[in-house]
N, C-alpha and C. Protein backbone atom coordinates (compact mmCIF):
# COMPACT_ATOMS: atom_id res chain seq x y z
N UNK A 1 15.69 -0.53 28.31
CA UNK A 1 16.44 -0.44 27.07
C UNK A 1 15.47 -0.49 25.89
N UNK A 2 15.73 0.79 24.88
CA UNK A 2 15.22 0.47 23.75
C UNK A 2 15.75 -0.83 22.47
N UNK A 3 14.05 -1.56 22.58
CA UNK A 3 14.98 -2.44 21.26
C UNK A 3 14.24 -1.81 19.76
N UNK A 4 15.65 -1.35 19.28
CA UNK A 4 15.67 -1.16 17.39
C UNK A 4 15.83 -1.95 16.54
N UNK A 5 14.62 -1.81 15.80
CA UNK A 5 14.49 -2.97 14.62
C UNK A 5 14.66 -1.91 12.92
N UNK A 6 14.60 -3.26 12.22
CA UNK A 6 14.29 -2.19 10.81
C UNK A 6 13.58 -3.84 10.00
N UNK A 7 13.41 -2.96 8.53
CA UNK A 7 12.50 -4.10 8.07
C UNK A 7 14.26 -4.89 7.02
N UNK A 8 13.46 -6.52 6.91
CA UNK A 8 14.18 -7.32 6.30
C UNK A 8 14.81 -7.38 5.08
N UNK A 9 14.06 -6.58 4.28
CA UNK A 9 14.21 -6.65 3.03
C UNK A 9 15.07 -5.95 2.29
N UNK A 10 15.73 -6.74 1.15
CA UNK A 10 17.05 -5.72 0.74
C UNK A 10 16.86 -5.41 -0.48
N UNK A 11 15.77 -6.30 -1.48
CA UNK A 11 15.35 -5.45 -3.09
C UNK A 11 14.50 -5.28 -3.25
N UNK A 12 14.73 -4.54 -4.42
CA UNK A 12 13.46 -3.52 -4.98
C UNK A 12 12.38 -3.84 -4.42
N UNK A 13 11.25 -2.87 -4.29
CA UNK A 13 10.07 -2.90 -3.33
C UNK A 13 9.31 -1.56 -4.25
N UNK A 14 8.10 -1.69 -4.08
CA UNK A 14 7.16 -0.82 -4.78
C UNK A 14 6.40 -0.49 -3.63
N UNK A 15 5.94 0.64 -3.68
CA UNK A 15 5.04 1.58 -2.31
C UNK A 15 4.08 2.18 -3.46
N UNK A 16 2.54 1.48 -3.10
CA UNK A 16 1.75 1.86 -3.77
C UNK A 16 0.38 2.87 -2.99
N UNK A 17 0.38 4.02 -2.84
CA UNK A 17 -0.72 4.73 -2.22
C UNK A 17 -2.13 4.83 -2.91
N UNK A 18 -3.19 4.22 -2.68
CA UNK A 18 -4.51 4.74 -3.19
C UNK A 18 -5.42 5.31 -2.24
N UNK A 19 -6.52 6.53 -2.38
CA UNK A 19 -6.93 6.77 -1.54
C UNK A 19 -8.23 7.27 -2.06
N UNK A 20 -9.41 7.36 -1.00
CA UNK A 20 -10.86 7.69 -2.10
C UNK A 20 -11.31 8.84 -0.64
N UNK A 21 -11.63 10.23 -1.36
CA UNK A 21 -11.90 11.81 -0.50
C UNK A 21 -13.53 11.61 -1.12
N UNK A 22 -14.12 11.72 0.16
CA UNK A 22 -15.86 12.41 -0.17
C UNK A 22 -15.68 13.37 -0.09
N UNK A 23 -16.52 13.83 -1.11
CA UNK A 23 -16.34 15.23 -1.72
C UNK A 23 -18.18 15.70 -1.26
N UNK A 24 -18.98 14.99 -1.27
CA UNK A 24 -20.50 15.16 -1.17
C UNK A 24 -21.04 14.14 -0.45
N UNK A 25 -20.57 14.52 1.12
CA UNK A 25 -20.76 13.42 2.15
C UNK A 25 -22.33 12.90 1.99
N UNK A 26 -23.15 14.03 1.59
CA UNK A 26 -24.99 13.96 1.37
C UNK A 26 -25.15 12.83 0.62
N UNK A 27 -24.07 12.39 -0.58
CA UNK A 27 -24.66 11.29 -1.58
C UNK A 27 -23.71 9.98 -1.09
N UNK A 28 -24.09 9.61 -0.28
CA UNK A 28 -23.35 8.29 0.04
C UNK A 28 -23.71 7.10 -0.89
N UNK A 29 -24.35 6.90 -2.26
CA UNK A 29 -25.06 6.30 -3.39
C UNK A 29 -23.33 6.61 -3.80
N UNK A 30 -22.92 7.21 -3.82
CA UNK A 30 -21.87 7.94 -4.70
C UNK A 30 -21.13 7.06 -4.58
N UNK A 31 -20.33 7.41 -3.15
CA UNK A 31 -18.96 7.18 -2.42
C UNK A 31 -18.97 6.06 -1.61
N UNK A 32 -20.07 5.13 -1.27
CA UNK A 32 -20.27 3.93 -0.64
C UNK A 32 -19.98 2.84 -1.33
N UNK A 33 -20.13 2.92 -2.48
CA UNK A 33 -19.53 1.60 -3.50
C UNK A 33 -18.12 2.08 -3.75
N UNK A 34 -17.53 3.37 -3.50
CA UNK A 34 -15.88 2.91 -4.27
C UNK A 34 -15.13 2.52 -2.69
N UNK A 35 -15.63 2.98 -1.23
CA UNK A 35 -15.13 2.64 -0.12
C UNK A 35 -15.04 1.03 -0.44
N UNK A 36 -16.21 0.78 -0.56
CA UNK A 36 -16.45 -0.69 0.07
C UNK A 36 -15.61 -1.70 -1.14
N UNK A 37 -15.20 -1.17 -2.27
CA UNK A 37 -14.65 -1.71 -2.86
C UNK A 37 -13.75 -2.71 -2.73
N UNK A 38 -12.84 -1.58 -1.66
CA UNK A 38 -11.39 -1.99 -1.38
C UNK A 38 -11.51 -3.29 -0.76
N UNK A 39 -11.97 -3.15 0.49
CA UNK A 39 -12.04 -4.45 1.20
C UNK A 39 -12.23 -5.94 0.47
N UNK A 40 -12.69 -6.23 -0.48
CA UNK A 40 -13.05 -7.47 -1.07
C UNK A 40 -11.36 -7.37 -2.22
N UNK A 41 -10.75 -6.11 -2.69
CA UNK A 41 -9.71 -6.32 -3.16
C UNK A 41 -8.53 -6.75 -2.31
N UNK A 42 -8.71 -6.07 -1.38
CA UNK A 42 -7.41 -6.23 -0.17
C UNK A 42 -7.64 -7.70 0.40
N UNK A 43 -8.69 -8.21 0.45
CA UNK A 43 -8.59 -9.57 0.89
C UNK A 43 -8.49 -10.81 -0.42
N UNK A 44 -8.45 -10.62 -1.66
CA UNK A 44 -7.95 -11.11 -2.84
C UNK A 44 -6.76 -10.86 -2.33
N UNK A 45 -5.77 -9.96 -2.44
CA UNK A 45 -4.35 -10.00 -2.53
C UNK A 45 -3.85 -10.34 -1.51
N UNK A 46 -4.13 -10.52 -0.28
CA UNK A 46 -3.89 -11.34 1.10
C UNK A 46 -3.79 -12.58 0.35
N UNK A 47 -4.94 -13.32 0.09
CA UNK A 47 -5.03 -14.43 -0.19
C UNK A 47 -4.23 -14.70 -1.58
N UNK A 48 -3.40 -14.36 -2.18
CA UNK A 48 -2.67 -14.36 -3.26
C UNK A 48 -1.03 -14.14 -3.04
N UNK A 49 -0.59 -15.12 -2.26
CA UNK A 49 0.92 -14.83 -2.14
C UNK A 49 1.97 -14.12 -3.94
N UNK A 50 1.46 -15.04 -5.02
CA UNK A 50 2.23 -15.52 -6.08
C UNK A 50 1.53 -13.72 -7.23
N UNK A 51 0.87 -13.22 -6.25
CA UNK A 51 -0.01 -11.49 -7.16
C UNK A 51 1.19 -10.81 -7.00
N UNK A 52 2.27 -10.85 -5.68
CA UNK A 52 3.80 -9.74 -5.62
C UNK A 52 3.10 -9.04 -3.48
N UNK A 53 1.47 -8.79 -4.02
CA UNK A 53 1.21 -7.94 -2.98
C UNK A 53 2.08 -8.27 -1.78
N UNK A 54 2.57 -7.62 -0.76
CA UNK A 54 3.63 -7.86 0.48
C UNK A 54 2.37 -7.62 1.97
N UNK A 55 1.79 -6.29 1.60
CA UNK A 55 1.06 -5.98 2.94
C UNK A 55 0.35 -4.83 2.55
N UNK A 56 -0.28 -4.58 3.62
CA UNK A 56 -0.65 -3.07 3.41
C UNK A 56 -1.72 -2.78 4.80
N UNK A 57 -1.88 -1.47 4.73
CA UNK A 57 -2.45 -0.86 6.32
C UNK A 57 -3.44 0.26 5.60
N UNK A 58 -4.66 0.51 6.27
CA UNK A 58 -5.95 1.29 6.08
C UNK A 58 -5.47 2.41 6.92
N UNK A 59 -5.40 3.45 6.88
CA UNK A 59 -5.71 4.52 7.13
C UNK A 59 -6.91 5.64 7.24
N UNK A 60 -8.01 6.17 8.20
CA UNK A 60 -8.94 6.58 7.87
C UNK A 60 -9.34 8.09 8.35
N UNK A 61 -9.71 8.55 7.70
CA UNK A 61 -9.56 10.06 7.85
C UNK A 61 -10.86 11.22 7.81
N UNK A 62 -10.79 12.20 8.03
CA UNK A 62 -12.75 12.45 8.30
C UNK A 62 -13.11 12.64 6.79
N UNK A 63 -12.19 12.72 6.27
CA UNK A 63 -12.80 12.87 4.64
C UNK A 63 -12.83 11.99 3.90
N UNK A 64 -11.92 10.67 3.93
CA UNK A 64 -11.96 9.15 3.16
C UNK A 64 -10.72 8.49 3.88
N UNK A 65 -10.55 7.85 2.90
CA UNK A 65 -9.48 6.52 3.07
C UNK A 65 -8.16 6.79 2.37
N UNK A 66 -6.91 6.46 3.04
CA UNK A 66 -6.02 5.82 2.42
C UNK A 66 -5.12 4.67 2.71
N UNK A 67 -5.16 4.03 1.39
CA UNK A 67 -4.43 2.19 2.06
C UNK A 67 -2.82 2.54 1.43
N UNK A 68 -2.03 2.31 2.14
CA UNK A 68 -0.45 2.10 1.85
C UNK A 68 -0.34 0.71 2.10
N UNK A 69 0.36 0.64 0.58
CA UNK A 69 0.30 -1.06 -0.01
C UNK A 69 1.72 -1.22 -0.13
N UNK A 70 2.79 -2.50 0.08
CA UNK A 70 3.41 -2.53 -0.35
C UNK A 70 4.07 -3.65 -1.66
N UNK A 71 4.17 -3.91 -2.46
CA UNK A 71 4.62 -4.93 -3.75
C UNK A 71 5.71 -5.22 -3.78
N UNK A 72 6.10 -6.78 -4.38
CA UNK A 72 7.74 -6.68 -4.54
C UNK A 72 8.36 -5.89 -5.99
N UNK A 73 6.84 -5.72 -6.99
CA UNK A 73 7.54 -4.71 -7.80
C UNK A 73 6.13 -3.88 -8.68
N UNK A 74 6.42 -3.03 -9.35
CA UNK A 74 5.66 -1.98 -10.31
C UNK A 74 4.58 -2.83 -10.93
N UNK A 75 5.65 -3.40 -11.89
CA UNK A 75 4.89 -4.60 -12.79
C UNK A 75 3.65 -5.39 -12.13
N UNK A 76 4.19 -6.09 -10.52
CA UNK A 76 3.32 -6.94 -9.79
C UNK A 76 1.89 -5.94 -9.83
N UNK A 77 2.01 -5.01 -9.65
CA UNK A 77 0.89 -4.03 -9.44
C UNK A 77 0.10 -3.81 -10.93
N UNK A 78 0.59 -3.39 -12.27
CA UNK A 78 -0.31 -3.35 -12.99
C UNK A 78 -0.45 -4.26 -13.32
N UNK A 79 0.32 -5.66 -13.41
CA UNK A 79 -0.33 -6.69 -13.90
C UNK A 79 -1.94 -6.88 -13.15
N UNK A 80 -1.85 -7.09 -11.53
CA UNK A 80 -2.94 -7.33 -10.52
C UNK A 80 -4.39 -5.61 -11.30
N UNK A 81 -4.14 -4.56 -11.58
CA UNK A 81 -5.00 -3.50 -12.12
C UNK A 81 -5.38 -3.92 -13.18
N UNK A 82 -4.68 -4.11 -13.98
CA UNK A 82 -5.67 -5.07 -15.13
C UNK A 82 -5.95 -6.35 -15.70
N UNK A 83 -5.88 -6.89 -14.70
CA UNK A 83 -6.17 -8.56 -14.91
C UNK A 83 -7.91 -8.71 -14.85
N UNK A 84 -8.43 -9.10 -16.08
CA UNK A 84 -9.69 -9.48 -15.96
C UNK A 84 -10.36 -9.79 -14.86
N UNK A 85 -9.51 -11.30 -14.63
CA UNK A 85 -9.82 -12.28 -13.39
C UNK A 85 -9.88 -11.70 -12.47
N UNK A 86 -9.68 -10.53 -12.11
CA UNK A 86 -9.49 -10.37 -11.25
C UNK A 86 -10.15 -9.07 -10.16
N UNK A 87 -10.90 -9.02 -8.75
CA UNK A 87 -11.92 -7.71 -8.58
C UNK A 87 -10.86 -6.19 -8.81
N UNK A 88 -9.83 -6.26 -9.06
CA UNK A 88 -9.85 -4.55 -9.45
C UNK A 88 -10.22 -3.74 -10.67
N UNK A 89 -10.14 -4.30 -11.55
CA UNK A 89 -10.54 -3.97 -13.20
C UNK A 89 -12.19 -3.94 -13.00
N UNK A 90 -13.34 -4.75 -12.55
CA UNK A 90 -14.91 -4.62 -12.59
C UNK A 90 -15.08 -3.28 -11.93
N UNK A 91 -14.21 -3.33 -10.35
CA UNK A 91 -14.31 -2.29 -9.54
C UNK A 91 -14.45 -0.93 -10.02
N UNK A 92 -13.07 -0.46 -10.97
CA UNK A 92 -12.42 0.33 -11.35
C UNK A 92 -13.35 0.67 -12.29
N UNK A 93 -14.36 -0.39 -13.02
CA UNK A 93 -14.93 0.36 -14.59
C UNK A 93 -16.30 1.06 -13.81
N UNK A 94 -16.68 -0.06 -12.80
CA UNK A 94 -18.05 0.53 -11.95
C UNK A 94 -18.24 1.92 -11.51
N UNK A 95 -16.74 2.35 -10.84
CA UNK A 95 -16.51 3.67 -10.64
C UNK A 95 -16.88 4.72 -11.20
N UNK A 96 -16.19 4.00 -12.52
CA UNK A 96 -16.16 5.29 -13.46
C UNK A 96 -17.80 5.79 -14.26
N UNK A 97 -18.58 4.49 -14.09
CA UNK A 97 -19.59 4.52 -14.72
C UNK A 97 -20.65 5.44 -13.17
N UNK A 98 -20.40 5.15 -12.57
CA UNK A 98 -21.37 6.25 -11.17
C UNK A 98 -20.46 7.07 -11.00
N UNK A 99 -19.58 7.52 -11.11
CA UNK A 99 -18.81 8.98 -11.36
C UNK A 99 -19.05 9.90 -12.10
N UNK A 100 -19.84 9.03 -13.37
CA UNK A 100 -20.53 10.32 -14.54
C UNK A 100 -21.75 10.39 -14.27
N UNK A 101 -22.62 9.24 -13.44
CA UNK A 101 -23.70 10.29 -12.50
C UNK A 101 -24.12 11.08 -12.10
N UNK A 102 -22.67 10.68 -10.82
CA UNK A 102 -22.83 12.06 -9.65
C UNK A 102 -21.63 12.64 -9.94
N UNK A 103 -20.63 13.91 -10.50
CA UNK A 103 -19.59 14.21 -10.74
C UNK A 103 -19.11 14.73 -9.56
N UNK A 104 -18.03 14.44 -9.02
CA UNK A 104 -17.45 15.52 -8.07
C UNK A 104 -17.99 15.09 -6.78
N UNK A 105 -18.92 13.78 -6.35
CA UNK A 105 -18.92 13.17 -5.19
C UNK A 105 -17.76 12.41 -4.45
N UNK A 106 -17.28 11.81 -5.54
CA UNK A 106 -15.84 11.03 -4.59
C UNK A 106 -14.94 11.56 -5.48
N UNK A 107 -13.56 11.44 -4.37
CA UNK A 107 -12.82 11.71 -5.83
C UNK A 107 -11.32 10.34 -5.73
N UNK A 108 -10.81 9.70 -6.24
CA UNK A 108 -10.26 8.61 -6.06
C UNK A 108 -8.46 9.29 -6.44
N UNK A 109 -7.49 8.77 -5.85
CA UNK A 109 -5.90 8.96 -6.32
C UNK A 109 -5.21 8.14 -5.96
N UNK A 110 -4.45 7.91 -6.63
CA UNK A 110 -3.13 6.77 -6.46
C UNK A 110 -1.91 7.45 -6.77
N UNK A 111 -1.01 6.72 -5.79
CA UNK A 111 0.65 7.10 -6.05
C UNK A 111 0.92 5.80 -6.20
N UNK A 112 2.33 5.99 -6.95
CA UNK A 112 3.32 4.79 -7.31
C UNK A 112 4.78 4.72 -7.30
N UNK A 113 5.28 4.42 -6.37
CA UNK A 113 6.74 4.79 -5.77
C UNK A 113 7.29 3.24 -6.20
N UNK A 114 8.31 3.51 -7.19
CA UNK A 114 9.32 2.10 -7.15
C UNK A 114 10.45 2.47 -6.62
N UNK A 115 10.77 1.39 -5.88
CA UNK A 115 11.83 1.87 -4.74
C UNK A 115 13.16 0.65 -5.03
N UNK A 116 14.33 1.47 -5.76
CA UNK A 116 15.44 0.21 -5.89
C UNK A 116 16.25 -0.32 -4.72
N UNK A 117 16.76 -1.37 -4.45
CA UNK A 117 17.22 -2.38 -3.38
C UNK A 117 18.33 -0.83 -2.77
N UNK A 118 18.46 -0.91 -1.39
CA UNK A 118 19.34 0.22 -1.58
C UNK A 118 18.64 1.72 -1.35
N UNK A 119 17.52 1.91 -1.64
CA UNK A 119 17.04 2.65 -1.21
C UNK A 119 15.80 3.49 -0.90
N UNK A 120 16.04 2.29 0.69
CA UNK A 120 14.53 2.14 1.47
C UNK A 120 15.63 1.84 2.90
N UNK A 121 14.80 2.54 3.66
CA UNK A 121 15.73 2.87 4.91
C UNK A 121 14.46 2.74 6.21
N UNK A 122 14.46 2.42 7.10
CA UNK A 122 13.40 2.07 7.76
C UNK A 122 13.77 2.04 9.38
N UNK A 123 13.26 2.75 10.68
CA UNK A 123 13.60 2.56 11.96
C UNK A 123 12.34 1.91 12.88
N UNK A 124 11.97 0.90 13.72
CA UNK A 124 11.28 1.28 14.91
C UNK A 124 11.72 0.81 15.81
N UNK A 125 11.60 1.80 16.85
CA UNK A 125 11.42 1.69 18.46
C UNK A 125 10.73 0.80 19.36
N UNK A 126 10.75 0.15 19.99
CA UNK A 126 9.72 -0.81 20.86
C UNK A 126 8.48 -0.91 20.25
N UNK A 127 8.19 -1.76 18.64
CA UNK A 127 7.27 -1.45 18.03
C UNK A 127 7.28 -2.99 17.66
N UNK A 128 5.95 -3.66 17.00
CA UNK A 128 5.87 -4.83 16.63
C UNK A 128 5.92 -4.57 15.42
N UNK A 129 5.98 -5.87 14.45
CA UNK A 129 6.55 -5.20 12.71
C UNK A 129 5.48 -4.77 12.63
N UNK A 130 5.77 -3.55 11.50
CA UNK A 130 4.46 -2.81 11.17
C UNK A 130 5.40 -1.96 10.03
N UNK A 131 4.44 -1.67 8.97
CA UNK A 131 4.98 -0.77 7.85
C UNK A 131 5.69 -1.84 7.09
N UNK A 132 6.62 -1.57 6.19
CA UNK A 132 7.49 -2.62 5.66
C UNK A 132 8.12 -3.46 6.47
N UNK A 133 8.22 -3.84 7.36
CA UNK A 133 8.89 -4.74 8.20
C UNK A 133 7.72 -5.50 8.45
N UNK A 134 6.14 -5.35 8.61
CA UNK A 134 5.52 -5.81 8.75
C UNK A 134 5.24 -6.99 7.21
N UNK A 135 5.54 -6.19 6.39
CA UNK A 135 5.32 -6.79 5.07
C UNK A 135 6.92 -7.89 4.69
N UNK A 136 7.75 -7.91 4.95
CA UNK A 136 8.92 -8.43 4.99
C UNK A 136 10.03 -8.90 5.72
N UNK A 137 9.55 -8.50 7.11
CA UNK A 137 10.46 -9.24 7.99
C UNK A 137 10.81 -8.19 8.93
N UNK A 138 11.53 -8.45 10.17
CA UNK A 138 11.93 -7.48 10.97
C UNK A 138 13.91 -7.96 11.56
N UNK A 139 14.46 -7.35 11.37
CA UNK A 139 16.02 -7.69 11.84
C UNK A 139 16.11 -6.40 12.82
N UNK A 140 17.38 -6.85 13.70
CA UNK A 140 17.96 -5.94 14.18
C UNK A 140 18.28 -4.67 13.67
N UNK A 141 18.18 -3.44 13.61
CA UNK A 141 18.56 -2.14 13.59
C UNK A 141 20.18 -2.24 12.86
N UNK A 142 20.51 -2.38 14.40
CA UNK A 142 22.15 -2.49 14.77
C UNK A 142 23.18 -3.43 13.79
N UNK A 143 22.26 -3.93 12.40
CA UNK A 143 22.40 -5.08 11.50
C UNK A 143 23.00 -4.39 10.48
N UNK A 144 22.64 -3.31 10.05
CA UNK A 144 22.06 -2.39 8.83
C UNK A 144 22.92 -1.19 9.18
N UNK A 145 23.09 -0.67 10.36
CA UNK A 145 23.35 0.44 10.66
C UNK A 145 23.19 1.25 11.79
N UNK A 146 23.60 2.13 12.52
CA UNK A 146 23.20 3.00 13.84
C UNK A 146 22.49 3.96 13.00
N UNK A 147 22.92 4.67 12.08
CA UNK A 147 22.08 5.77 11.61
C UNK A 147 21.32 5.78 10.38
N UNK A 148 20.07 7.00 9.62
CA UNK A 148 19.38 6.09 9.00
C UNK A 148 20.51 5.86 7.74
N UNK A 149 21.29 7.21 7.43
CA UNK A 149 22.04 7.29 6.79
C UNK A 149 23.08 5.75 6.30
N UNK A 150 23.48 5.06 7.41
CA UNK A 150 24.23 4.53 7.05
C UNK A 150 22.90 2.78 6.81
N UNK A 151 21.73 2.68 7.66
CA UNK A 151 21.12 2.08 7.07
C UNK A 151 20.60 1.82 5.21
N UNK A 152 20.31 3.25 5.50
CA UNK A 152 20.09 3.72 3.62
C UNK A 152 21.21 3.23 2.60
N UNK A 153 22.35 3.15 2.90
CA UNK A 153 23.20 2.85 2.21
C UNK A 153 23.94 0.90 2.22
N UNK A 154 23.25 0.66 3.57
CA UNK A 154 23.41 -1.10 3.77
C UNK A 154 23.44 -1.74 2.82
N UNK A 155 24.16 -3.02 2.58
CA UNK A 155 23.56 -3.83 1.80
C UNK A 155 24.86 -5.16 1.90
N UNK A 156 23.72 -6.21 2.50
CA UNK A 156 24.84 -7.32 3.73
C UNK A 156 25.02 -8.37 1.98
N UNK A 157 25.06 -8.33 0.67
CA UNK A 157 25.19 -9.02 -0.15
C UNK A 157 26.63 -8.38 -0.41
């Protein structure tokens, strides 16, 4: 028997994508400081329950990186981008200053998805939490809904 889960969470949620493409695999001077960046940020916001951050997963690809992050909101996120205190703002200016170096060696993008309570819809199959369920909890499937449709539209308040 398959067991179906979905993730816990019933408000608003922010899905934040950043991702860094070598563009001039030859100059790794370039693109080796904005990789390595991440890691010392992603383990700040681990260690920061009270920043919003929820979770997030590395993705790696023959051309760069992308991390899918998830927040409990928008705000949580630019507040954490430009907070002094804090390693994403040094990161972010360093970039930009070896970017007008070498032009066109890395190239860096972010998405920003705010997602209202209501609609975020989520399935897995014989899977351990992972994705937003990993970041918020895991319930029964069968809680929410049989289909995603009628999951998408749940809401046990």
């Amino acid at each position: 028997m398959v067991t179906l889960t979905t993730h816990a969470h019933e408000d608003d949620v922010a899905v934040f994508l950043i991702g860094a493409r070598i563009n001039k695999p030859w100059r790794p001077d370039a693109w080796v400081p904005a990789l390595a960046a991440m890691g010392p940020m992603l383990a700040e916001l681990h260690d920061d329950p009270a920043s919003g951050f929820l979770h997030s997963r590395t993705l790696v690809g023959t051309r760069g990186v992308t991390v899918v992050q998830y927040w409990r909101s928008v705000a949580d996120i630019y507040r954490y981008a430009n907070a002094d205190d804090h390693r994403h703002r040094p990161a972010w200016l360093a970039f930009y200053r070896k970017a007008r170096r070498v032009p066109g060696a890395v190239g860096v993008w972010h998405e920003t998805y705010a997602v209202p309570a209501g609609g975020h819809e989520s399935l897995y199959a014989d899977m351990p939490p992972f994705g937003l369920a990993k970041a918020t909890g895991v319930v029964a499937a069968g809680r929410r809904g049989r289909t995603a449709r009628e999951r998408l539209r749940h809401r046990t308040r």
